[in-house]
Protein backbone atom coordinates (compact mmCIF):
# COMPACT_ATOMS: atom_id res chain seq x y z
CA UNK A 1 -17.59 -164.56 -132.58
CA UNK A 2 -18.01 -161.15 -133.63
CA UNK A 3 -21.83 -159.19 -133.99
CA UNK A 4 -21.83 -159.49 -138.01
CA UNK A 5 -21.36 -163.02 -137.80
CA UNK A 6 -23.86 -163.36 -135.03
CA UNK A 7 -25.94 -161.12 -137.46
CA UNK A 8 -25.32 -163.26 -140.63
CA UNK A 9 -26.15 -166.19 -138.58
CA UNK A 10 -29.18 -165.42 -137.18
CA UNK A 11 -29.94 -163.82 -140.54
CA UNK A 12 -29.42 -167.03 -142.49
CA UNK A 13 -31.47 -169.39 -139.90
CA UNK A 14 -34.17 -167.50 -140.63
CA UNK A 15 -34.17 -167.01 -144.32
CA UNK A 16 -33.93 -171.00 -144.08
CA UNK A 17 -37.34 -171.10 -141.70
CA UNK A 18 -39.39 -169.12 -144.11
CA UNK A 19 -41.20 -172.04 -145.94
CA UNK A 20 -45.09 -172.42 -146.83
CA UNK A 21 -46.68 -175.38 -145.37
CA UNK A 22 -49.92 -176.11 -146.86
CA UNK A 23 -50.79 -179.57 -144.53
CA UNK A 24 -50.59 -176.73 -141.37
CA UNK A 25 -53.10 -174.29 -142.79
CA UNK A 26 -55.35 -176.66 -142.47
CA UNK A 27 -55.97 -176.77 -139.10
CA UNK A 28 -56.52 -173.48 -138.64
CA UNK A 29 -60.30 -174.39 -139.64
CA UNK A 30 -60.96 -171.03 -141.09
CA UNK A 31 -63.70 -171.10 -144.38
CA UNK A 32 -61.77 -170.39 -147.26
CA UNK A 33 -58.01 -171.43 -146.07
CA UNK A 34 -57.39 -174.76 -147.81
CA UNK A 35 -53.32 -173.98 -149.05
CA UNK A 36 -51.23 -171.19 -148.07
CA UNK A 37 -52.34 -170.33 -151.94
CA UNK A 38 -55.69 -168.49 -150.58
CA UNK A 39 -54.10 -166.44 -147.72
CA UNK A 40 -53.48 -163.48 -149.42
CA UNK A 41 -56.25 -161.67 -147.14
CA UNK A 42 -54.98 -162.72 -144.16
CA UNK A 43 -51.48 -162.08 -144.58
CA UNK A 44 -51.74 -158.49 -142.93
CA UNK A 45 -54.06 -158.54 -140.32
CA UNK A 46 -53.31 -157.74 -137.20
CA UNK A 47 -54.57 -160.86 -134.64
CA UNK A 48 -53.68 -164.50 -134.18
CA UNK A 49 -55.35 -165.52 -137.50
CA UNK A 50 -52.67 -162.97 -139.23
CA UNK A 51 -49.87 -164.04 -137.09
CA UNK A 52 -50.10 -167.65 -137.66
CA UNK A 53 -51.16 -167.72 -141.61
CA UNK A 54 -48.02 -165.34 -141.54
CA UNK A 55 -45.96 -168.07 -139.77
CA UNK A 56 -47.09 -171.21 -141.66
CA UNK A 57 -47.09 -169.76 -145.12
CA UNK A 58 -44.06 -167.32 -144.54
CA UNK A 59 -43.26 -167.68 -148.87
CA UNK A 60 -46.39 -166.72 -150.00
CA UNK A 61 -47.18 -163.64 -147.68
CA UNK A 62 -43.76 -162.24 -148.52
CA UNK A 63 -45.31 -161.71 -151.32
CA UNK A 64 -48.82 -160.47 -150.32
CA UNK A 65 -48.09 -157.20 -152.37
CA UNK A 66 -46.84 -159.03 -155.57
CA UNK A 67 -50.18 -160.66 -155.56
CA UNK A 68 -52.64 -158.31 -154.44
CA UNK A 69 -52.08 -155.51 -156.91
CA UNK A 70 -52.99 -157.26 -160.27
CA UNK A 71 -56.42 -155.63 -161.77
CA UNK A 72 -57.83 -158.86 -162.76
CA UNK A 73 -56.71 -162.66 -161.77
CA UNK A 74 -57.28 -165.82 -162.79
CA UNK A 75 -58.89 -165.06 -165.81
CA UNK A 76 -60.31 -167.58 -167.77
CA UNK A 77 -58.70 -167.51 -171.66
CA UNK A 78 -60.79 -170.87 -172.55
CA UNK A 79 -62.64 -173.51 -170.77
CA UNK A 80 -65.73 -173.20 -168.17
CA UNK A 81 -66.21 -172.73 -164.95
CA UNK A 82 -63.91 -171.29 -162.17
CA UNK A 83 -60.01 -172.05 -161.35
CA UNK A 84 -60.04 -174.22 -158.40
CA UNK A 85 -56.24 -174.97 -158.20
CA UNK A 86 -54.71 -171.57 -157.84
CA UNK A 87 -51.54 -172.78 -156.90
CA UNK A 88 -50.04 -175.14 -159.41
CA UNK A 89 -47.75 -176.44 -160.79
CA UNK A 90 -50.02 -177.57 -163.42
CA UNK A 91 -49.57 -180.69 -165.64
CA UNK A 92 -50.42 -180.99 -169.48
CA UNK A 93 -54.01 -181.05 -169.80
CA UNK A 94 -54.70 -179.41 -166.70
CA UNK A 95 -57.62 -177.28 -167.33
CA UNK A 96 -56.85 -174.87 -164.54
CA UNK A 97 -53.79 -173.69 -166.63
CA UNK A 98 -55.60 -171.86 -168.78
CA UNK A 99 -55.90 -168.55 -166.99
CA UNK A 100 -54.40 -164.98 -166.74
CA UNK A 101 -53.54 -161.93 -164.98
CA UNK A 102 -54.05 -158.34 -165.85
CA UNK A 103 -52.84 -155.70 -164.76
CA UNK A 104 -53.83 -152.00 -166.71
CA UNK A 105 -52.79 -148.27 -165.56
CA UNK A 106 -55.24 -147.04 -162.38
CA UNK A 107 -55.62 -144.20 -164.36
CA UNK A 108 -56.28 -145.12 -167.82
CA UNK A 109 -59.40 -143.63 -169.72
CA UNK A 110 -59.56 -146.87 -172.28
CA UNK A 111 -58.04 -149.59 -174.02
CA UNK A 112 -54.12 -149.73 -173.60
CA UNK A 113 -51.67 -151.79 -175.21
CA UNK A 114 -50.79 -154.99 -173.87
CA UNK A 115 -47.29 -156.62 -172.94
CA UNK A 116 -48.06 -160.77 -172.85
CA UNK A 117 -45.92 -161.98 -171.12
CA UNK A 118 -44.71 -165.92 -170.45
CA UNK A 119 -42.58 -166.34 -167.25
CA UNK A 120 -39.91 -169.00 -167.29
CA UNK A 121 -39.68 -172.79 -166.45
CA UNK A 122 -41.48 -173.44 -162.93
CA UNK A 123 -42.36 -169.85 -162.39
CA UNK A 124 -46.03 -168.36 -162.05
CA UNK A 125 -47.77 -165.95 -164.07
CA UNK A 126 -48.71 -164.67 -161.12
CA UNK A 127 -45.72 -162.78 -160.29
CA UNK A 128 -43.40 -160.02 -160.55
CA UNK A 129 -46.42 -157.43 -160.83
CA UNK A 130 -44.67 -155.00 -158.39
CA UNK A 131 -41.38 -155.67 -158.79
CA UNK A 132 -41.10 -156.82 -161.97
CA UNK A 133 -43.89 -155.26 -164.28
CA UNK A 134 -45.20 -151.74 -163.06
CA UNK A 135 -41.85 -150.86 -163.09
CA UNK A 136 -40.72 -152.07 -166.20
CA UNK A 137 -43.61 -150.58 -168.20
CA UNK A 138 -43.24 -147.00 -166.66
CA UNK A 139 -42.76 -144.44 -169.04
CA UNK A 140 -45.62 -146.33 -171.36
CA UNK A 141 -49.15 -146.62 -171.50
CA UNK A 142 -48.83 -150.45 -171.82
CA UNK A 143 -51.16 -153.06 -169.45
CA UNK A 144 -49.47 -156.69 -168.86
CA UNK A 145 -51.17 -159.45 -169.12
CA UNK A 146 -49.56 -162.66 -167.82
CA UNK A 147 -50.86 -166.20 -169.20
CA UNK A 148 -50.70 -169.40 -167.70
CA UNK A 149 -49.60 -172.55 -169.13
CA UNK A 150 -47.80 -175.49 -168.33
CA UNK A 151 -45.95 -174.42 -165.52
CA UNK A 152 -42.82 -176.52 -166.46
CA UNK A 153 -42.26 -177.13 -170.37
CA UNK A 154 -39.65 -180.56 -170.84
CA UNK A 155 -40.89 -182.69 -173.82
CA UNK A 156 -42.59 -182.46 -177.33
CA UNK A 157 -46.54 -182.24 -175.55
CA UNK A 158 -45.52 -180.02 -173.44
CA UNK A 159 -44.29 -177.48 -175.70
CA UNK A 160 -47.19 -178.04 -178.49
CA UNK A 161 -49.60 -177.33 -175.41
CA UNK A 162 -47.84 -174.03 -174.73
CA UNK A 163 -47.42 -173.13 -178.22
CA UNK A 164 -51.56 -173.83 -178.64
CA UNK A 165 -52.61 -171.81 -175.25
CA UNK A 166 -50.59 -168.71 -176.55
CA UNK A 167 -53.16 -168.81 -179.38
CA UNK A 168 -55.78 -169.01 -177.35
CA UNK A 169 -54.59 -166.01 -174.97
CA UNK A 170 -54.72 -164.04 -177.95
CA UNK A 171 -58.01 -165.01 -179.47
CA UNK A 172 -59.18 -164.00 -175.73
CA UNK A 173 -57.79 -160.57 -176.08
CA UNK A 174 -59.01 -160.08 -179.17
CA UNK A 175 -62.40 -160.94 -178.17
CA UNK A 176 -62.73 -159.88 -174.63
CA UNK A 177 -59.83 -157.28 -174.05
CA UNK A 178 -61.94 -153.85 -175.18
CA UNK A 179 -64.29 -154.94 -172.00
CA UNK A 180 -61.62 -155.60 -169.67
CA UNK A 181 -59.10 -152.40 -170.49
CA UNK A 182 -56.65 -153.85 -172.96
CA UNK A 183 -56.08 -152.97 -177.06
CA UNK A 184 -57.44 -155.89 -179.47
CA UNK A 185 -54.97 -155.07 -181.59
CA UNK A 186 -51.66 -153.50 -179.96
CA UNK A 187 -49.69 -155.70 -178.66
CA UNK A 188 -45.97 -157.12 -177.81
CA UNK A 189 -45.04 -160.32 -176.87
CA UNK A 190 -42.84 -160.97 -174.36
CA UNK A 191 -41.23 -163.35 -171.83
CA UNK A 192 -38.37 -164.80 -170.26
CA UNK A 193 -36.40 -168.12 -171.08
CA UNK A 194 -38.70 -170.95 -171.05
CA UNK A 195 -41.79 -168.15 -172.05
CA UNK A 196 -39.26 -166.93 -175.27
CA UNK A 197 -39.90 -170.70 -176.77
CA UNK A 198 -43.51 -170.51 -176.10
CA UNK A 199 -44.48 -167.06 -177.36
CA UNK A 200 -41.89 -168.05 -180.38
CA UNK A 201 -44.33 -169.19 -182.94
CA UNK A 202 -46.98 -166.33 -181.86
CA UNK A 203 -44.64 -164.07 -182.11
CA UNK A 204 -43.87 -165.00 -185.90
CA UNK A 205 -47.19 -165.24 -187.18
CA UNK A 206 -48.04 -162.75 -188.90
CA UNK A 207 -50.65 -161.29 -186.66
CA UNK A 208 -50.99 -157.40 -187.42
CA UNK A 209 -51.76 -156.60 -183.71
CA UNK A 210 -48.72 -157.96 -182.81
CA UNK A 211 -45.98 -154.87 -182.85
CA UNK A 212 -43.01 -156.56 -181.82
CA UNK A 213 -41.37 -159.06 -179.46
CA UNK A 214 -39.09 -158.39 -175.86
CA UNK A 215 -37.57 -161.60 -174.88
CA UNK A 216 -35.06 -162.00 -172.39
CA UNK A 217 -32.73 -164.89 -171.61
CA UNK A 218 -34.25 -165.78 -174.92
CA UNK A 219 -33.86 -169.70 -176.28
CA UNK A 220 -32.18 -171.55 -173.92
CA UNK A 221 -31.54 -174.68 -176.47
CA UNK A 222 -28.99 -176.53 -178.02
CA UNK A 223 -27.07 -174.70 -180.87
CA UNK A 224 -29.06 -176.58 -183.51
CA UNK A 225 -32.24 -175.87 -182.28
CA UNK A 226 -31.96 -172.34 -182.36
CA UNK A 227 -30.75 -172.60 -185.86
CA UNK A 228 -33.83 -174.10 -186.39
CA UNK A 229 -35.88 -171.67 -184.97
CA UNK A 230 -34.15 -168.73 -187.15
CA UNK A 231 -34.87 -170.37 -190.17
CA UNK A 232 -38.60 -169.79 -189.53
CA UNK A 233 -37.79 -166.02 -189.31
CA UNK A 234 -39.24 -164.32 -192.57
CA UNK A 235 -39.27 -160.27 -193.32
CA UNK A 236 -42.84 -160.50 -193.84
CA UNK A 237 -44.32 -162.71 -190.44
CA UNK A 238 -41.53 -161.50 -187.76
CA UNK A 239 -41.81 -158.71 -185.73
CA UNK A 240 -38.98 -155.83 -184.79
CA UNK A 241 -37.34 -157.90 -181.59
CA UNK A 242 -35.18 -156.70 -178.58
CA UNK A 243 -33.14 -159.65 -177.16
CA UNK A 244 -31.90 -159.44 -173.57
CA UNK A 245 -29.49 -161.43 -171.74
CA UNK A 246 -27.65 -161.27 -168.71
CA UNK A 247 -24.58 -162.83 -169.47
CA UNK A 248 -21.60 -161.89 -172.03
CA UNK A 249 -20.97 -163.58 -175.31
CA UNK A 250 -18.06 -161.10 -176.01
CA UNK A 251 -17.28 -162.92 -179.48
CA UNK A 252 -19.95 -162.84 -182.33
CA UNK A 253 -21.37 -166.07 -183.80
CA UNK A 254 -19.86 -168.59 -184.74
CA UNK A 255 -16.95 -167.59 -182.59
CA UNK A 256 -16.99 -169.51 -179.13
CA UNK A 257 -18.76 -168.36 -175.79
CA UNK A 258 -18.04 -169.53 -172.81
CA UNK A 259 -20.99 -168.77 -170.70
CA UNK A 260 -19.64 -172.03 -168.25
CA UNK A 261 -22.55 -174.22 -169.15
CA UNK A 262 -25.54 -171.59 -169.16
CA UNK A 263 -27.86 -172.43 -171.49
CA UNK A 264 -28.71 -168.99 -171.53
CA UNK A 265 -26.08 -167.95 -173.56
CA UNK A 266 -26.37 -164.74 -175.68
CA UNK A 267 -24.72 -166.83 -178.69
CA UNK A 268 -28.43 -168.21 -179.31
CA UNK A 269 -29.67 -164.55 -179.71
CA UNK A 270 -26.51 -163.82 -182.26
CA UNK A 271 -27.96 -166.41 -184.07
CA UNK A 272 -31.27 -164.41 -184.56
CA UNK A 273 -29.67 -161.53 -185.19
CA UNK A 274 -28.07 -163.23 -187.81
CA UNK A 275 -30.98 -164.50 -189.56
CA UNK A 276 -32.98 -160.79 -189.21
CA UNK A 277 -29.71 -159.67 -190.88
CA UNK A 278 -29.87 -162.28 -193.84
CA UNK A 279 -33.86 -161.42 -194.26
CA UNK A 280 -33.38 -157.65 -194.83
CA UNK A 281 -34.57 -156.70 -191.02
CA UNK A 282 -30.81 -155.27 -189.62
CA UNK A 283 -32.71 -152.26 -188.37
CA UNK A 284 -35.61 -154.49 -186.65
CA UNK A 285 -33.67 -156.20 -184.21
CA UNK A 286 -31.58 -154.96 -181.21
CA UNK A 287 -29.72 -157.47 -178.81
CA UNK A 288 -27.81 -156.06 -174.96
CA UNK A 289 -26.14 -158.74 -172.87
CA UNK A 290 -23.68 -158.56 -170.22
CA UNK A 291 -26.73 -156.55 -167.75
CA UNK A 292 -26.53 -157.30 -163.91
CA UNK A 293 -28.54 -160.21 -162.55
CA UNK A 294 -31.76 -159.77 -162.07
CA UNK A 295 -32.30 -161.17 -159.05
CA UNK A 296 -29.72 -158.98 -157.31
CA UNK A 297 -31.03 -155.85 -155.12
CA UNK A 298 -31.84 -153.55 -158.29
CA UNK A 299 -33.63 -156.01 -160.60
CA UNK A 300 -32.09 -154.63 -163.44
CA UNK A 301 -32.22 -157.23 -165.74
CA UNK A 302 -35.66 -158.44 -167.63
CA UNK A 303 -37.59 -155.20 -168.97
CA UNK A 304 -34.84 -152.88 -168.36
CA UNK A 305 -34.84 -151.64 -172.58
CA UNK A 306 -38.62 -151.82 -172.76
CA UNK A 307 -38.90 -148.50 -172.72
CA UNK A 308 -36.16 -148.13 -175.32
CA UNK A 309 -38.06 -150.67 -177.25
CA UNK A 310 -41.32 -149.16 -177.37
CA UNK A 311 -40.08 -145.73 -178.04
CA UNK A 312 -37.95 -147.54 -181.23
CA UNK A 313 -41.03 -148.92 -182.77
CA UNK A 314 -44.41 -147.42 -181.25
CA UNK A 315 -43.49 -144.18 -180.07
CA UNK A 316 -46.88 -143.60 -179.87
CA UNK A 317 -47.38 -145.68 -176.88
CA UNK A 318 -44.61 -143.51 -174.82
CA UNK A 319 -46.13 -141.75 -172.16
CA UNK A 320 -49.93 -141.69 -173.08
CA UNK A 321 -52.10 -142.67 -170.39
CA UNK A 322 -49.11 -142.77 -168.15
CA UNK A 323 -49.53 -143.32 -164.10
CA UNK A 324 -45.90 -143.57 -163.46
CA UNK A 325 -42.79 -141.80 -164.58
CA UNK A 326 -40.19 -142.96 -166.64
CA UNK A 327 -37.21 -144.96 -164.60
CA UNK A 328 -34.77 -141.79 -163.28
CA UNK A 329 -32.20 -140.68 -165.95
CA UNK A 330 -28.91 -141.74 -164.00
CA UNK A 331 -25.82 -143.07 -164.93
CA UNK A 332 -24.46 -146.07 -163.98
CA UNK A 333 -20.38 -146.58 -164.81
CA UNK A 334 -20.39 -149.89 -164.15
CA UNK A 335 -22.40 -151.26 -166.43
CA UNK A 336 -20.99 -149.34 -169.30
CA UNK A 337 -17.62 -150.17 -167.48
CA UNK A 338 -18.45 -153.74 -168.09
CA UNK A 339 -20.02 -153.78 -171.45
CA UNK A 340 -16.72 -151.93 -172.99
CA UNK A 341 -14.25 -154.42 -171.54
CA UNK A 342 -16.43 -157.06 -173.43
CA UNK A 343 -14.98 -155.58 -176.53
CA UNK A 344 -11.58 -154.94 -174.98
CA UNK A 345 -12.13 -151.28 -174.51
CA UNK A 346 -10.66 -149.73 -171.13
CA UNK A 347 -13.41 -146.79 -170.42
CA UNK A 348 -13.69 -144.76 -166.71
CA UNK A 349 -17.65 -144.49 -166.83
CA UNK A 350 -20.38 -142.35 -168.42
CA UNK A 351 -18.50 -139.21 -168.64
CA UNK A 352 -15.36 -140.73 -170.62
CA UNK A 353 -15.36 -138.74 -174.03
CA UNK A 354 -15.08 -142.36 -175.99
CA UNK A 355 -18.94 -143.12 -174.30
CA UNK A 356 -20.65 -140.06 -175.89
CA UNK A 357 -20.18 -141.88 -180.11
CA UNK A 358 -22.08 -144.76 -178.87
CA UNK A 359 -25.46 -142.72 -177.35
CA UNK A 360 -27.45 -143.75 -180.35
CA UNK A 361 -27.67 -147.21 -178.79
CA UNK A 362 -30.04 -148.26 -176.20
CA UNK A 363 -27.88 -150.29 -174.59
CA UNK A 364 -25.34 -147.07 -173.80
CA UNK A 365 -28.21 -144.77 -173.46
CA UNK A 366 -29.52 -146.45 -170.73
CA UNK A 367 -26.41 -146.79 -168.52
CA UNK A 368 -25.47 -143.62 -169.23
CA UNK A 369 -29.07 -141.86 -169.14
CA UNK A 370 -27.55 -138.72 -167.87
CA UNK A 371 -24.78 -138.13 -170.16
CA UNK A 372 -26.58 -139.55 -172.67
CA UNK A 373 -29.62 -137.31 -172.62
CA UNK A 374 -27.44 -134.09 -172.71
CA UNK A 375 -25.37 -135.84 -176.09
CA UNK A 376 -28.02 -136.86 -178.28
CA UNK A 377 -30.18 -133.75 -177.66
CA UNK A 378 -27.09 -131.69 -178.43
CA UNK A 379 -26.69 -133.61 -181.64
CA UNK A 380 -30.11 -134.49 -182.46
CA UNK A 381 -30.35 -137.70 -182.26
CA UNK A 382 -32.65 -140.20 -180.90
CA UNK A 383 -32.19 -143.44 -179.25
CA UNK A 384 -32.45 -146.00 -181.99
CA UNK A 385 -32.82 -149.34 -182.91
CA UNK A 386 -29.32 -151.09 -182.75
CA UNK A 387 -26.82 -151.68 -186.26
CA UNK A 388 -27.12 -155.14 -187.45
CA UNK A 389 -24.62 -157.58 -185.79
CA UNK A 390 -22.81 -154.46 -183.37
CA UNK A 391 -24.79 -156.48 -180.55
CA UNK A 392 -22.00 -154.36 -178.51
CA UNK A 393 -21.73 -150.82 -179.94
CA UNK A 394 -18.37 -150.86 -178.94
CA UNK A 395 -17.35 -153.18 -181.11
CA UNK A 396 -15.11 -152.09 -184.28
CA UNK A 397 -15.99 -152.72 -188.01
CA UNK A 398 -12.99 -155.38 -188.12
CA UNK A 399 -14.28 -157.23 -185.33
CA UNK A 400 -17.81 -157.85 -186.85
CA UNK A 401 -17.33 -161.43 -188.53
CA UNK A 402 -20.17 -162.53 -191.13
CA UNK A 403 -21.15 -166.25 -190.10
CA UNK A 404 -21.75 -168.92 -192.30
CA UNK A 405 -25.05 -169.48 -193.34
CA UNK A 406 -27.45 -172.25 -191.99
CA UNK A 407 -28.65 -175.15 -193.95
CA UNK A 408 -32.70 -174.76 -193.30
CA UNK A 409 -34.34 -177.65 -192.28
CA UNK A 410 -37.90 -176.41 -191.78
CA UNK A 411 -39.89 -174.02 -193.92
CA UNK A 412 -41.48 -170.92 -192.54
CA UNK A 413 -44.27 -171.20 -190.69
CA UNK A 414 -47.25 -169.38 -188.72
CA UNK A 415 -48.97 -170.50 -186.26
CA UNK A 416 -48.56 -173.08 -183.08
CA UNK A 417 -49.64 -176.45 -185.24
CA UNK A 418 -47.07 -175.58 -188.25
CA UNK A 419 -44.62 -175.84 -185.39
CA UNK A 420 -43.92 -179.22 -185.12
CA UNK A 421 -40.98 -181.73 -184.28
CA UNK A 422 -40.04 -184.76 -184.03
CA UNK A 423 -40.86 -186.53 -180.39
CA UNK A 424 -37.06 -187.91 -180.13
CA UNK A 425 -35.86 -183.79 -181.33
CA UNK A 426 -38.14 -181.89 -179.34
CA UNK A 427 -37.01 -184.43 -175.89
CA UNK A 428 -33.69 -182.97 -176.50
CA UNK A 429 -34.08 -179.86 -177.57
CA UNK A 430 -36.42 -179.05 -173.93
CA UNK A 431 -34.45 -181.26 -172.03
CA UNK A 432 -31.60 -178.69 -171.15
CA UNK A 433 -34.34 -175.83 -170.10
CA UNK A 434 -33.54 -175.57 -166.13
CA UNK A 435 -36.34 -173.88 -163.31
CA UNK A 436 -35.71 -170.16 -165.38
């Protein structure tokens, strides 16, 4: 047996080890240590203590960093008294949900705007603050706050409860975020598949503090669901939106997508486009798919346009009060590789002449940074919200098909309680939302 395979051996027995056991922390007797939850002080010191808590809960001190660098944590948004389950997952009518996590620049000098963010289906609001969020808010003066909820959202209480809290993270903010660093009334919502349905209705309200909406993986529901969903889109309660996904849909809607199963199909943000096109809002919505995974070595994926996003609609917010810089401007040929062959185009990389019509687009200005930074200076343009249904800039005129419009079967609502479903619709519709 040769040394890599040794290597990939001994490499694989140990990534399978590296499992938190709460029953074992326990013994250790130490005040304080009740779950591998509470360790995050220990994980890095240097003795016994350290070595063991290090041993027994080898998940959670892998991510010691992730968890120590938040501002604020476990923040009360409603109810009394202190969280006293930090770990989860929590259960409808868990009152230890109902907390958040902030995070604002070190070197802000006062109230920033706020990303909310909703993580997906058995996540934790908790994390992703290093990996995830400082990095995907550089370039902007935005703070993140993440809000807890049900931790896993699969039937019609479930969802109402999520849809509810939202409106209670936001009355927080608005009443409490001027003392704790964060804008009462700058905001975008965010989050990723499970967190797209429950910052839907919020997002839609109406609320003027809310400046638009970056959703990734967004809607992972049946077909008719979504179309639901659009109908409650209106020109004057939805915000400008940027829709993310990682997979291809290389076919508009209603064509067929074969994503092999994913719920997480871009097809269910074609639909929204389509419905901000019928409403008059073309220019308000921009939708990229076909992006690398994000849980591969560069985490390209979830806020990779938010900087493209807030530029598009609150330019303002670009650099002020910034602490980091903006990602570095470098090209990447194969993502723009990839997103051309979606449309049956054959290009080399960034510097292929055909590349440089297409800088306008987020999407192409951000995998071609470089070459795209030199074009659109040259000819004046800025990076700008994407055309209507040319999800893929490279797609022609003739390949743009109109879809037929949906029959609505809810009017347009605004706020969490218009929101509502039956028990045997809302089952299904949440059923096929897997641990994103």
């Amino acid at each position: 047996m040769n040394t890599l395979v040794l290597l990939l051996l001994a490499f694989t027995a140990t990534a399978e080890q590296c499992t938190d056991n709460d029953e074992q922390i326990k013994n250790l007797n130490q005040p304080g240590l009740e779950n591998c939850c509470d360790v995050a002080d220990f994980c890095q010191v240097l003795n016994q203590t350290g070595e063991s808590v290090r041993n027994i809960c080898c998940v959670t001190c892998s991510e010691k960093n992730n968890i120590s660098t938040w501002t604020k944590m476990y923040v009360r948004y409603a109810g009394t008294g202190s969280i006293t389950d930090k770990c989860g997952p929590y259960m409808y009518g868990d009152a230890n949900r109902q907390h958040l996590h902030i995070w604002t620049p070190p070197a802000a000098t006062g109230p920033v705007p706020v990303l909310l963010w909703a993580h997906g289906n058995g996540g934790k609001a908790r994390q992703g603050i290093e990996e995830q969020f400082v990095p995907g808010v550089a370039g902007t003066s935005y703070g993140v706050v993440s809000w807890e909820s049900v931790t896993k959202v699969e039937n019609e209480n479930e969802t109402s409860q999520c849809w509810s809290d939202l409106e209670l993270v936001m009355d927080w903010v608005k009443a409490n975020g001027a003392a704790n660093g964060l804008s009462t009334d700058d905001w975008i919502i965010g989050g990723r598949s499970r967190g797209t349905i429950c910052s839907w209705p919020a997002a839609h309200s109406g609320n003027a503090a809310i400046k638009g909406m970056y959703l990734y993986a967004a809607l992972p529901l049946p077909e008719e669901s979504v179309l639901w969903l659009a109908e409650n889109i209106t020109n004057t309660s939805s915000p400008p939106a940027y829709l993310s996904y990682p997979l291809c849909c290389p076919n508009l809607y209603p064509a067929d997508c074969d994503v092999n199963g994913d719920i997480h199909t871009p097809r269910s943000g074609q639909i929204i486009v389509k419905r901000y096109n019928e409403t008059g809002m073309a220019a308000n919505i921009t939708m990229s798919q076909c992006l690398k995974d994000d849980d591969d070595e560069t985490n390209d994926g979830i806020l990779h346009f938010f900087h493209a996003f807030v530029q598009s609609v609150v330019p303002e917010n670009i650099c002020a009060n910034c602490t980091t810089p903006p990602p570095p401007c470098t090209d990447d040929d194969a993502i723009i590789i990839q997103l051309a062959s979606t449309a049956g185009k054959n290009v080399t990389g960034c510097a292929d002449p055909e590349v440089a019509q297409y800088c306008e687009y987020p999407q192409v200005d951000a995998a071609c940074c470089a070459t795209c930074a030199a074009v659109n200076e040259a000819n004046g343009k800025a990076v700008v919200m994407a055309d209507s249904m040319r999800i893929n800039p490279f797609f022609t005129a003739d390949q743009d098909t109109e879809p037929p419009s949906a029959s609505p079967t809810a009017t347009a609502s605004s706020s969490a309680q218009q929101y509502s479903l039956s028990l045997g619709f809302l089952t299904l519709l949440m059923s096929l939302i897997i641990n994103w």
